[in-house]
PDB file of N, CA and C in Angstrom:
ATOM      1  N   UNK A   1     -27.304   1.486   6.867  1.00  0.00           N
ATOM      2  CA  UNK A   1     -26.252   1.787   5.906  1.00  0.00           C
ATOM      3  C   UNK A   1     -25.846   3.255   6.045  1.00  0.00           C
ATOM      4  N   UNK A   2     -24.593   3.503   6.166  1.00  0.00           N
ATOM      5  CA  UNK A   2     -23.829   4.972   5.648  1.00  0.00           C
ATOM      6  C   UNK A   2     -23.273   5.268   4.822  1.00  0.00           C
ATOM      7  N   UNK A   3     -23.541   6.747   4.802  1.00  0.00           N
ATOM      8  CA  UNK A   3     -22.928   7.500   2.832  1.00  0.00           C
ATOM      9  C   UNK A   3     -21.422   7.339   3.206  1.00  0.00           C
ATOM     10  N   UNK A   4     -20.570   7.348   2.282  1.00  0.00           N
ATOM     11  CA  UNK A   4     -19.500   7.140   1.979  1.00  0.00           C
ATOM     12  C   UNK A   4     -18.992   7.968   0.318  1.00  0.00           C
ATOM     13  N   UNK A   5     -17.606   8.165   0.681  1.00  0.00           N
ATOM     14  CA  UNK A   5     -17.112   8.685  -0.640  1.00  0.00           C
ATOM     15  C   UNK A   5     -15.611   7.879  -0.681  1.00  0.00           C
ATOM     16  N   UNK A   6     -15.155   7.451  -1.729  1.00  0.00           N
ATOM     17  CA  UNK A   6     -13.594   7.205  -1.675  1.00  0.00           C
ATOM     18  C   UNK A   6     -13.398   7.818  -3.329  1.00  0.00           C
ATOM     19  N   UNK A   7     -12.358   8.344  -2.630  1.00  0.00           N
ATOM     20  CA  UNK A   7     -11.214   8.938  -3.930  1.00  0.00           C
ATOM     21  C   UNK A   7      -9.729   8.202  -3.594  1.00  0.00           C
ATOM     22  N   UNK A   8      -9.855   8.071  -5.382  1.00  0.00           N
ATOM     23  CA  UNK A   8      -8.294   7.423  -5.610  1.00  0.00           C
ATOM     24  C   UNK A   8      -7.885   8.067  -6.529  1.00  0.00           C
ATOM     25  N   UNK A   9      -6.684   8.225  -6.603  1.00  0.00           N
ATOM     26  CA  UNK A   9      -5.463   8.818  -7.848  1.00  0.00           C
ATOM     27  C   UNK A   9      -4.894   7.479  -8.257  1.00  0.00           C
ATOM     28  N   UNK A  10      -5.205   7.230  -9.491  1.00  0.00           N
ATOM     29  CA  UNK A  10      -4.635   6.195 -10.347  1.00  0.00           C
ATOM     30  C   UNK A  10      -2.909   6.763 -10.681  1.00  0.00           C
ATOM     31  N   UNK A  11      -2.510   5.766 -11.701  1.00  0.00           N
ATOM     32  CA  UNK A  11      -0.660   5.917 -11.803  1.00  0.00           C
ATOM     33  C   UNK A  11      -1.027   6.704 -13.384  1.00  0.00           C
ATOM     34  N   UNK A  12      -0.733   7.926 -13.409  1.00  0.00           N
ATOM     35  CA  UNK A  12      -0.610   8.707 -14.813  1.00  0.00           C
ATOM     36  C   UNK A  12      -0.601   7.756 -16.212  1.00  0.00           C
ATOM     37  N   UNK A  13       0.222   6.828 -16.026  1.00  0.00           N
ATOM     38  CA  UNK A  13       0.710   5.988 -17.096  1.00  0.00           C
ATOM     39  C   UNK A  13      -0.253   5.247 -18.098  1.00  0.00           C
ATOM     40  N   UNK A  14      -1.378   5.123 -16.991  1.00  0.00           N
ATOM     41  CA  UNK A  14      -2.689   4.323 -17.622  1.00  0.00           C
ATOM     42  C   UNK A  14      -3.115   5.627 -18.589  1.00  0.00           C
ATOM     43  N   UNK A  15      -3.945   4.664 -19.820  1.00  0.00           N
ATOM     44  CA  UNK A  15      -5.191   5.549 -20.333  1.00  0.00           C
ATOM     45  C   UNK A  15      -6.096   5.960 -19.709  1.00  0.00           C
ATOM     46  N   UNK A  16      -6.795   7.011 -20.220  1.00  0.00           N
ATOM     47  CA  UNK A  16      -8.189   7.193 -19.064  1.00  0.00           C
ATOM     48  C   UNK A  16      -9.250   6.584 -19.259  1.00  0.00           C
ATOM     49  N   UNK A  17      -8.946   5.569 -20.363  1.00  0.00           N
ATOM     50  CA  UNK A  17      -9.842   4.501 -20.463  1.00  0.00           C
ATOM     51  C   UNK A  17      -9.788   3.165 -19.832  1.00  0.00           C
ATOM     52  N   UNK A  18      -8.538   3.316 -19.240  1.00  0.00           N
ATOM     53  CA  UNK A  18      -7.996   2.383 -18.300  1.00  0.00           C
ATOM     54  C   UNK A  18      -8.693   2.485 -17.183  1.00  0.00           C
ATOM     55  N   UNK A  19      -8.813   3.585 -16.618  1.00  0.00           N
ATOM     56  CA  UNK A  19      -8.892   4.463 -15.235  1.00  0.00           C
ATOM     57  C   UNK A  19     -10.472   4.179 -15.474  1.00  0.00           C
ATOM     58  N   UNK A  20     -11.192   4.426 -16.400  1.00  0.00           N
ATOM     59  CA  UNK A  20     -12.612   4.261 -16.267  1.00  0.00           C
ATOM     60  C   UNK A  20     -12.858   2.839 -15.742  1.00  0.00           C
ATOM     61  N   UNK A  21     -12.109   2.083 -16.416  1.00  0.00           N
ATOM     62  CA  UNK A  21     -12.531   0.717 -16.432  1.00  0.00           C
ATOM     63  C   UNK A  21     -12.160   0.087 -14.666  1.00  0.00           C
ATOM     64  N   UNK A  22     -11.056   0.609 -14.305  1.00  0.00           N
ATOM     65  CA  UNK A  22     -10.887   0.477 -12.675  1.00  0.00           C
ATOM     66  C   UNK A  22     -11.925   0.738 -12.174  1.00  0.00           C
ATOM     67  N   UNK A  23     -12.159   2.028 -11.931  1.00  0.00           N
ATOM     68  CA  UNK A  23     -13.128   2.378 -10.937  1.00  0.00           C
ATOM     69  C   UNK A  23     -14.646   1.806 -11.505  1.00  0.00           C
ATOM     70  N   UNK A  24     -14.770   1.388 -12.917  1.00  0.00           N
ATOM     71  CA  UNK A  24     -15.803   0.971 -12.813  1.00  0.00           C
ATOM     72  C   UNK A  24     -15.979  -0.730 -12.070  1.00  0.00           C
ATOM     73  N   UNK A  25     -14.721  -1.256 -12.072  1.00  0.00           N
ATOM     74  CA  UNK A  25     -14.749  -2.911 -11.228  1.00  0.00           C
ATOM     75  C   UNK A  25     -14.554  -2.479  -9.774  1.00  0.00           C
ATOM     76  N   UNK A  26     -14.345  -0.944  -9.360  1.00  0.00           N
ATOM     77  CA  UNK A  26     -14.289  -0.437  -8.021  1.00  0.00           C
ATOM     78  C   UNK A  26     -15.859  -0.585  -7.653  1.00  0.00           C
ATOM     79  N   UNK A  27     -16.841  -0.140  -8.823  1.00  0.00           N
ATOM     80  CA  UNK A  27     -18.427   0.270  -8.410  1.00  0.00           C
ATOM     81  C   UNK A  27     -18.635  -1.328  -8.375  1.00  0.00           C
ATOM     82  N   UNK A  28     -17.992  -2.489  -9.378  1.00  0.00           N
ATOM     83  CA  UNK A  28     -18.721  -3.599  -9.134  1.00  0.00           C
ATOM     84  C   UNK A  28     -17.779  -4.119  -7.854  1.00  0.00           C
ATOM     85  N   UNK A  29     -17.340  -4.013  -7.250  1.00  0.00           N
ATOM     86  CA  UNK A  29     -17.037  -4.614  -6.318  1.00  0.00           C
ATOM     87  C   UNK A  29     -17.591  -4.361  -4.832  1.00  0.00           C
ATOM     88  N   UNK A  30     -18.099  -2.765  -4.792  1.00  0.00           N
ATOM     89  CA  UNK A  30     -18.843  -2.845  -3.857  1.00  0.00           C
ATOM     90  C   UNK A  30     -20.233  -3.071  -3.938  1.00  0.00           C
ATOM     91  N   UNK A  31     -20.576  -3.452  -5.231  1.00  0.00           N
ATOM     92  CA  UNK A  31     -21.726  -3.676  -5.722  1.00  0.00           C
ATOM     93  C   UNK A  31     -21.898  -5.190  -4.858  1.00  0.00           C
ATOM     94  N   UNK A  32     -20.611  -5.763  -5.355  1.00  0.00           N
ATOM     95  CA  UNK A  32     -20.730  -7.338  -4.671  1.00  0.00           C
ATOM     96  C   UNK A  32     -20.947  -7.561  -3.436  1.00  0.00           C
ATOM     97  N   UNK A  33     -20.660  -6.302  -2.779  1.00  0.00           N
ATOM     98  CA  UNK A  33     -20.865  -6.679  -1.033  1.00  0.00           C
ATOM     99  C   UNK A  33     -21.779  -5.803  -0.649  1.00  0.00           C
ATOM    100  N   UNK A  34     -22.544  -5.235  -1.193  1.00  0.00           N
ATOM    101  CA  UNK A  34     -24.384  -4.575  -1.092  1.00  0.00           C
ATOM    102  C   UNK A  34     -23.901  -3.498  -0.670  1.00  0.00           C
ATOM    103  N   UNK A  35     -23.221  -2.700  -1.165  1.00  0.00           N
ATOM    104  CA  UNK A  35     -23.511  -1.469  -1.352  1.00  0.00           C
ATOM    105  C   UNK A  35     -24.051  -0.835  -2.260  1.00  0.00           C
ATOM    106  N   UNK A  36     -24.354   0.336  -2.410  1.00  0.00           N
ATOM    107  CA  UNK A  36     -25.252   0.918  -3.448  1.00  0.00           C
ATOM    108  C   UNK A  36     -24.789   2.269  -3.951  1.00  0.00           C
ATOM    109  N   UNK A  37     -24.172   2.151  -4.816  1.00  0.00           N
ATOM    110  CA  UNK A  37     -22.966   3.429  -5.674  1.00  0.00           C
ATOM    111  C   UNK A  37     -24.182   4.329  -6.350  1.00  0.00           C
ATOM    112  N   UNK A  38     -23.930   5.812  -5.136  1.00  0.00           N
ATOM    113  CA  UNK A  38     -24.955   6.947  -5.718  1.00  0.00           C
ATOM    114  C   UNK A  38     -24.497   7.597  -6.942  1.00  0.00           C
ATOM    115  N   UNK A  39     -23.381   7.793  -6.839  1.00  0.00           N
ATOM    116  CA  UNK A  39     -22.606   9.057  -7.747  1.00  0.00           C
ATOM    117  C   UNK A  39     -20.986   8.888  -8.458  1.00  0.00           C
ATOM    118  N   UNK A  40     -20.642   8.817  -9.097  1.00  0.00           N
ATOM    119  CA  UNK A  40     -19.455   8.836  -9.734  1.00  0.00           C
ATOM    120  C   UNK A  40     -18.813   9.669 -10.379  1.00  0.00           C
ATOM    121  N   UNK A  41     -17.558  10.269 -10.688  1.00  0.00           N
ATOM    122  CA  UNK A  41     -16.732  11.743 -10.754  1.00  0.00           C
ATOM    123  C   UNK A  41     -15.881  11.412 -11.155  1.00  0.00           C
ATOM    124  N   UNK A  42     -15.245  11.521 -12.332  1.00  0.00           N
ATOM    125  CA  UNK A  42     -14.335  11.662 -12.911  1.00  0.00           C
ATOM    126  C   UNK A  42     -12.951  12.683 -13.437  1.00  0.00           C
ATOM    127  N   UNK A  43     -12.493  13.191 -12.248  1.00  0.00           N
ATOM    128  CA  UNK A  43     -11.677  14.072 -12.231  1.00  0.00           C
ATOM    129  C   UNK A  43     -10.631  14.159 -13.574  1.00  0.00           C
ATOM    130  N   UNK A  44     -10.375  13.447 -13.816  1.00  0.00           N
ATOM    131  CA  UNK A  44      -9.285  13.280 -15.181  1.00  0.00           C
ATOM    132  C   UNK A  44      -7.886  13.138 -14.408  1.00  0.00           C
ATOM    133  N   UNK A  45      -6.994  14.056 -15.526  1.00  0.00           N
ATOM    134  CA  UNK A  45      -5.417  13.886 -14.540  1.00  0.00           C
ATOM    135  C   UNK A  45      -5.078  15.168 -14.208  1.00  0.00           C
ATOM    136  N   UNK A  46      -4.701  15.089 -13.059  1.00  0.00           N
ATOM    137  CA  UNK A  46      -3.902  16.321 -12.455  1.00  0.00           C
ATOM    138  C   UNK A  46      -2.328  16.713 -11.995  1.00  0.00           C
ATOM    139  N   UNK A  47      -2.592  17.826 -11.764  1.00  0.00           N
ATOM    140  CA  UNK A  47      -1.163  17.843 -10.720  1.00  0.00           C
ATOM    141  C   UNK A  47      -0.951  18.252  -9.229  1.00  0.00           C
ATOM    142  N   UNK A  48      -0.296  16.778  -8.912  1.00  0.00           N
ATOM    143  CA  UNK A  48       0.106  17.159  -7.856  1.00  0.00           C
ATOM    144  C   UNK A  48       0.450  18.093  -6.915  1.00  0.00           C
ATOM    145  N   UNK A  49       0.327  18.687  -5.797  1.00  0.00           N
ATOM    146  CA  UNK A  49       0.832  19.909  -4.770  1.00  0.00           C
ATOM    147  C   UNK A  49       2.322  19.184  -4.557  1.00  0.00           C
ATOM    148  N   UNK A  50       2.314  18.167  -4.321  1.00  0.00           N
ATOM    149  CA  UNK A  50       3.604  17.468  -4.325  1.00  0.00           C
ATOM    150  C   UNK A  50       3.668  15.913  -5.029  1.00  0.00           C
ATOM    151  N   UNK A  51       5.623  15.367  -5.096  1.00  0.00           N
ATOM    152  CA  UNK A  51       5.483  13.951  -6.073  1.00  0.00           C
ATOM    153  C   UNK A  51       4.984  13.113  -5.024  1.00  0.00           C
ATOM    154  N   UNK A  52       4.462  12.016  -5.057  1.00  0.00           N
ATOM    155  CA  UNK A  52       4.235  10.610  -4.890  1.00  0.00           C
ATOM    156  C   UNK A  52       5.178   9.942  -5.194  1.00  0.00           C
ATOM    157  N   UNK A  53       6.084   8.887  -4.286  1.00  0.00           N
ATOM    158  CA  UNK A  53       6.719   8.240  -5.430  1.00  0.00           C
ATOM    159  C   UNK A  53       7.289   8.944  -6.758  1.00  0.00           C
ATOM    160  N   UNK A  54       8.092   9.644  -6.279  1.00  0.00           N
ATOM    161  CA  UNK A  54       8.859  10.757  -7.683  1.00  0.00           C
ATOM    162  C   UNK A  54       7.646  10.850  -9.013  1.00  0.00           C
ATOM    163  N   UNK A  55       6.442  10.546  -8.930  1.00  0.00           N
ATOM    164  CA  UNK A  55       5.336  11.007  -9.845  1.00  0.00           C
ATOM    165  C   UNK A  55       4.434  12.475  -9.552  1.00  0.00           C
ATOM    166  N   UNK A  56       4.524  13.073 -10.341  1.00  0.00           N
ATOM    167  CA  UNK A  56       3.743  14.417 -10.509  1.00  0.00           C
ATOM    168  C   UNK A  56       2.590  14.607 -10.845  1.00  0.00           C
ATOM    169  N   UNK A  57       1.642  13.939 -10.814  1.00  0.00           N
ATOM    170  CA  UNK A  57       0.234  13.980 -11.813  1.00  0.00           C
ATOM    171  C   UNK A  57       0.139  12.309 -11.544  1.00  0.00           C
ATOM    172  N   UNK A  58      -1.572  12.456 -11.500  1.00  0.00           N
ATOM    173  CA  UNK A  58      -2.566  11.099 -11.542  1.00  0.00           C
ATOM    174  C   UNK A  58      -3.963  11.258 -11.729  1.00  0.00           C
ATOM    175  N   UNK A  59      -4.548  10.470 -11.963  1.00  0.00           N
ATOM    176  CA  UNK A  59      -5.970  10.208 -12.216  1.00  0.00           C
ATOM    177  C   UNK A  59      -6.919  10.058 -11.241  1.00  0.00           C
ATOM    178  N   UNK A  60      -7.776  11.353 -11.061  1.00  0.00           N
ATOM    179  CA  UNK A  60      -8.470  11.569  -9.652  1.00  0.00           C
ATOM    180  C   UNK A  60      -9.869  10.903  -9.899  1.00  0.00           C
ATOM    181  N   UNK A  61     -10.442  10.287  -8.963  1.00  0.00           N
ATOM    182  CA  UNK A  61     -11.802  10.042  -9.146  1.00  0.00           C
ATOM    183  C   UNK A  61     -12.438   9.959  -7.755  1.00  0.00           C
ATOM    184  N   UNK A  62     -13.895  10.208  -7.646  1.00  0.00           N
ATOM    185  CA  UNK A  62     -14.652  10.033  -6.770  1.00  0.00           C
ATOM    186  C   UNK A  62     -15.497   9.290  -6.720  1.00  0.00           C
ATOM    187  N   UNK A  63     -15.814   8.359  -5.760  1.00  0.00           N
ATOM    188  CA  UNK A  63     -17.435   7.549  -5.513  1.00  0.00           C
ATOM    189  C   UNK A  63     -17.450   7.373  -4.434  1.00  0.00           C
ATOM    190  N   UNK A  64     -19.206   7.772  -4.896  1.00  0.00           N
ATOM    191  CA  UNK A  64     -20.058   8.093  -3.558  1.00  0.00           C
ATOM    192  C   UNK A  64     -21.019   6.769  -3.513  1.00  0.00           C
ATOM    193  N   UNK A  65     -20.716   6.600  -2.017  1.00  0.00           N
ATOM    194  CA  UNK A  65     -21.585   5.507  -1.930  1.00  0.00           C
ATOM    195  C   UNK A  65     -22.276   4.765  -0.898  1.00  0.00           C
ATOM    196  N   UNK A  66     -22.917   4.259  -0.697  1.00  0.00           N
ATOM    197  CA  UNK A  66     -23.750   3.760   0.935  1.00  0.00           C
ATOM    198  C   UNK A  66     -23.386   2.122   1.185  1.00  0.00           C
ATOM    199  N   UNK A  67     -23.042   1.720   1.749  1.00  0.00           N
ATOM    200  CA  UNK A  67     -22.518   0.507   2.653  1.00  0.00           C
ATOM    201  C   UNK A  67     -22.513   0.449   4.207  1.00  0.00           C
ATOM    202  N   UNK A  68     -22.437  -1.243   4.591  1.00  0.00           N
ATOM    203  CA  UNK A  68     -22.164  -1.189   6.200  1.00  0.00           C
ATOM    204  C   UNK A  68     -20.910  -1.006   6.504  1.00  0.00           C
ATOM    205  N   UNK A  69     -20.290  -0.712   7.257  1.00  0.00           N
ATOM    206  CA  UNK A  69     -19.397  -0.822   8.411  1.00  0.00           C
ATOM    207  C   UNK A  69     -18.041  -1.731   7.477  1.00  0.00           C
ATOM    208  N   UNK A  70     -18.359  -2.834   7.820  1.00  0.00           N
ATOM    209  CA  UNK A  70     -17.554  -3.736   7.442  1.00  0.00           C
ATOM    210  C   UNK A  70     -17.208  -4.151   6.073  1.00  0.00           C
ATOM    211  N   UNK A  71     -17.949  -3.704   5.007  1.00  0.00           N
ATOM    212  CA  UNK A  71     -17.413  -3.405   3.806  1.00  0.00           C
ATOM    213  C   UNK A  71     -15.946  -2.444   3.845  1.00  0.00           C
ATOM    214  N   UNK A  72     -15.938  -1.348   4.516  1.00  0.00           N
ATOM    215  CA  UNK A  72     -15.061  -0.195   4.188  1.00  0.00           C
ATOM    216  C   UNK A  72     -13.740  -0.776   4.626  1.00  0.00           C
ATOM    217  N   UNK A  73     -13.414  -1.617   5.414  1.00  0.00           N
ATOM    218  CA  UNK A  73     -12.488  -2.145   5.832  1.00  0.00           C
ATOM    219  C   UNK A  73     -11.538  -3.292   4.410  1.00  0.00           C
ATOM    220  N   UNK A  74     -12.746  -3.984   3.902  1.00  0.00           N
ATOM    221  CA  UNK A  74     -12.369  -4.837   2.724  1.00  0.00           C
ATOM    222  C   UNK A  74     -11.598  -3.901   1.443  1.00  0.00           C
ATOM    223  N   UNK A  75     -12.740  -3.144   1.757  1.00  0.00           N
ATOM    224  CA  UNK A  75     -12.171  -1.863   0.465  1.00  0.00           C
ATOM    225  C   UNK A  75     -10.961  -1.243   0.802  1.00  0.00           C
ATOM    226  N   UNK A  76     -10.746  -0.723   1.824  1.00  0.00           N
ATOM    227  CA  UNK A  76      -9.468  -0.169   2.086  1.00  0.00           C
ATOM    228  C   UNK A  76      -7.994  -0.956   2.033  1.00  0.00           C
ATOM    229  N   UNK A  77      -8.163  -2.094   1.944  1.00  0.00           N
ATOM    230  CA  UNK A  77      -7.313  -3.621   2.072  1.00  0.00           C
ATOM    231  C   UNK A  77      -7.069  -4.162   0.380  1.00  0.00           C
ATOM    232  N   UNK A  78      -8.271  -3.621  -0.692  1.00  0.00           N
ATOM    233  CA  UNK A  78      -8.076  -4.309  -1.834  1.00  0.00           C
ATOM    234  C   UNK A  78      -7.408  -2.871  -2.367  1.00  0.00           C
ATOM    235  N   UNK A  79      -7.884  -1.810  -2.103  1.00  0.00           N
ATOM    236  CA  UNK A  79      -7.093  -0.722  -2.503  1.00  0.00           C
ATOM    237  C   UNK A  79      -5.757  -0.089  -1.886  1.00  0.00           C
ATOM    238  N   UNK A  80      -5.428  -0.700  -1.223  1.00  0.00           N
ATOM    239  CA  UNK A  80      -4.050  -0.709  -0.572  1.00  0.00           C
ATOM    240  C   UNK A  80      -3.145  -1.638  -1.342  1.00  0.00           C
ATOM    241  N   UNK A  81      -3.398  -2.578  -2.252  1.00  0.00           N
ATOM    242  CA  UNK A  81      -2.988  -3.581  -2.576  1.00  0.00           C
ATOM    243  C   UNK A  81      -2.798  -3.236  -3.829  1.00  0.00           C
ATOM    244  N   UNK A  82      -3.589  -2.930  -4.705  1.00  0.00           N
ATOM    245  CA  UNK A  82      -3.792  -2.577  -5.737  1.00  0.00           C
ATOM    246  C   UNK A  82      -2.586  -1.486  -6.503  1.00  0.00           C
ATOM    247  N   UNK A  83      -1.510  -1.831  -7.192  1.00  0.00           N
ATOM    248  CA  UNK A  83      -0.718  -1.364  -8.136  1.00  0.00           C
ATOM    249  C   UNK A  83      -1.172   0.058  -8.917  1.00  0.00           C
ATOM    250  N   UNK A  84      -2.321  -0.108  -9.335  1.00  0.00           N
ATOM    251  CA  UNK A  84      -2.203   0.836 -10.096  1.00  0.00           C
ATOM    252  C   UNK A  84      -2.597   2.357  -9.085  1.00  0.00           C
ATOM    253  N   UNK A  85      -3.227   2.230  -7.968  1.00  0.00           N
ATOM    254  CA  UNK A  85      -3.759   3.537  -7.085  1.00  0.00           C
ATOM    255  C   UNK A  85      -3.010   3.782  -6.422  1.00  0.00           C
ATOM    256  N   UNK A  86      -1.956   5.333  -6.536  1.00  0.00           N
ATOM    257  CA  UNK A  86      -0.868   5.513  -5.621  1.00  0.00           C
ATOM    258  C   UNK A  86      -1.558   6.366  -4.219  1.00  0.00           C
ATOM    259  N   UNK A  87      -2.498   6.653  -4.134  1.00  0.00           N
ATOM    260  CA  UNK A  87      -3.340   6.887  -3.050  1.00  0.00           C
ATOM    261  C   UNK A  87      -5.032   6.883  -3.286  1.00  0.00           C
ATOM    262  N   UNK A  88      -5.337   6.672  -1.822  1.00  0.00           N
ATOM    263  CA  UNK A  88      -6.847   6.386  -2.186  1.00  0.00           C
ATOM    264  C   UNK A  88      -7.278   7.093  -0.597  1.00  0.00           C
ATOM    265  N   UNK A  89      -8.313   7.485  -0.006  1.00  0.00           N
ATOM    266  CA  UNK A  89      -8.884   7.839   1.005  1.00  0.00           C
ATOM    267  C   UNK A  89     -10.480   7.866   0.664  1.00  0.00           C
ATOM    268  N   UNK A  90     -11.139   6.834   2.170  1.00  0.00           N
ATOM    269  CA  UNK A  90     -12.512   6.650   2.775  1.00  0.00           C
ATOM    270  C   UNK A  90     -12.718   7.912   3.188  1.00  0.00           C
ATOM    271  N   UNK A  91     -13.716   8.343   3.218  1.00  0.00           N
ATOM    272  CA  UNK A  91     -14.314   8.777   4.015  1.00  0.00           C
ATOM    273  C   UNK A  91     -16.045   8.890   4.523  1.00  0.00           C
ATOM    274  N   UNK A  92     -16.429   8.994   5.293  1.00  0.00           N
ATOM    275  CA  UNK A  92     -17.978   9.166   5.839  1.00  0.00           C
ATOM    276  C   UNK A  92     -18.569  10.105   5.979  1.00  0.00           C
ATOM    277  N   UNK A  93     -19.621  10.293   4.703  1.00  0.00           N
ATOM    278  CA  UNK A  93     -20.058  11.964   4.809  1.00  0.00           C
ATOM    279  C   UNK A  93     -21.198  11.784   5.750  1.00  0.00           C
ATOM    280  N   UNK A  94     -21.468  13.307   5.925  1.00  0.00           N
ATOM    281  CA  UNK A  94     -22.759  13.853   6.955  1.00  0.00           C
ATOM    282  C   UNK A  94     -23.738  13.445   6.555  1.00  0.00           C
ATOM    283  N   UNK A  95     -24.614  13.128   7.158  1.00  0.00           N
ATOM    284  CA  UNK A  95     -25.876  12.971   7.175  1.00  0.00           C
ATOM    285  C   UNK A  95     -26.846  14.004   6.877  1.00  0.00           C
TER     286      UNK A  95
END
């Protein structure tokens, strides 16, 4: 298994009780495919360096987490899909 982090910016519009509740069916979902969620971060809302989609501000969050290979691919596919995250980025930390 490898560490992993993904951050997403939710759509401003939600509550941040909304936004909790996402990323927390984000932790159960990779929960469902055996990964194992170290750490979680709750950035709140920010502002943008630039708009998105003529939007200025969103809801940042981080999770850190360990999975195989082929999980990150599923994840990147349900969060591509997903309405409410106007960006999201994988990445694979160091060892």
């Amino acid at each position: 298994m490898r560490d992993y982090e993904v951050m997403t910016i939710h759509r401003p519009e939600l509550a941040e009780d909304d936004v909790d509740a996402r990323v927390t069916e984000l932790e159960g979902y990779l929960s469902e495919r055996g990964a194992n969620v170290t750490k979680r971060d709750l950035w709140g809302k920010r502002r943008f360096a630039y708009e998105i989609e003529h939007i200025s501000e969103g809801y940042y969050s981080v999770v850190s987490f360990q999975s195989e290979t082929d999980t990150i691919d599923q994840l990147d596919r349900m969060l591509a899909l997903a309405d409410e995250v106007l960006r999201h980025k994988i990445v694979r930390t160091e060892d």
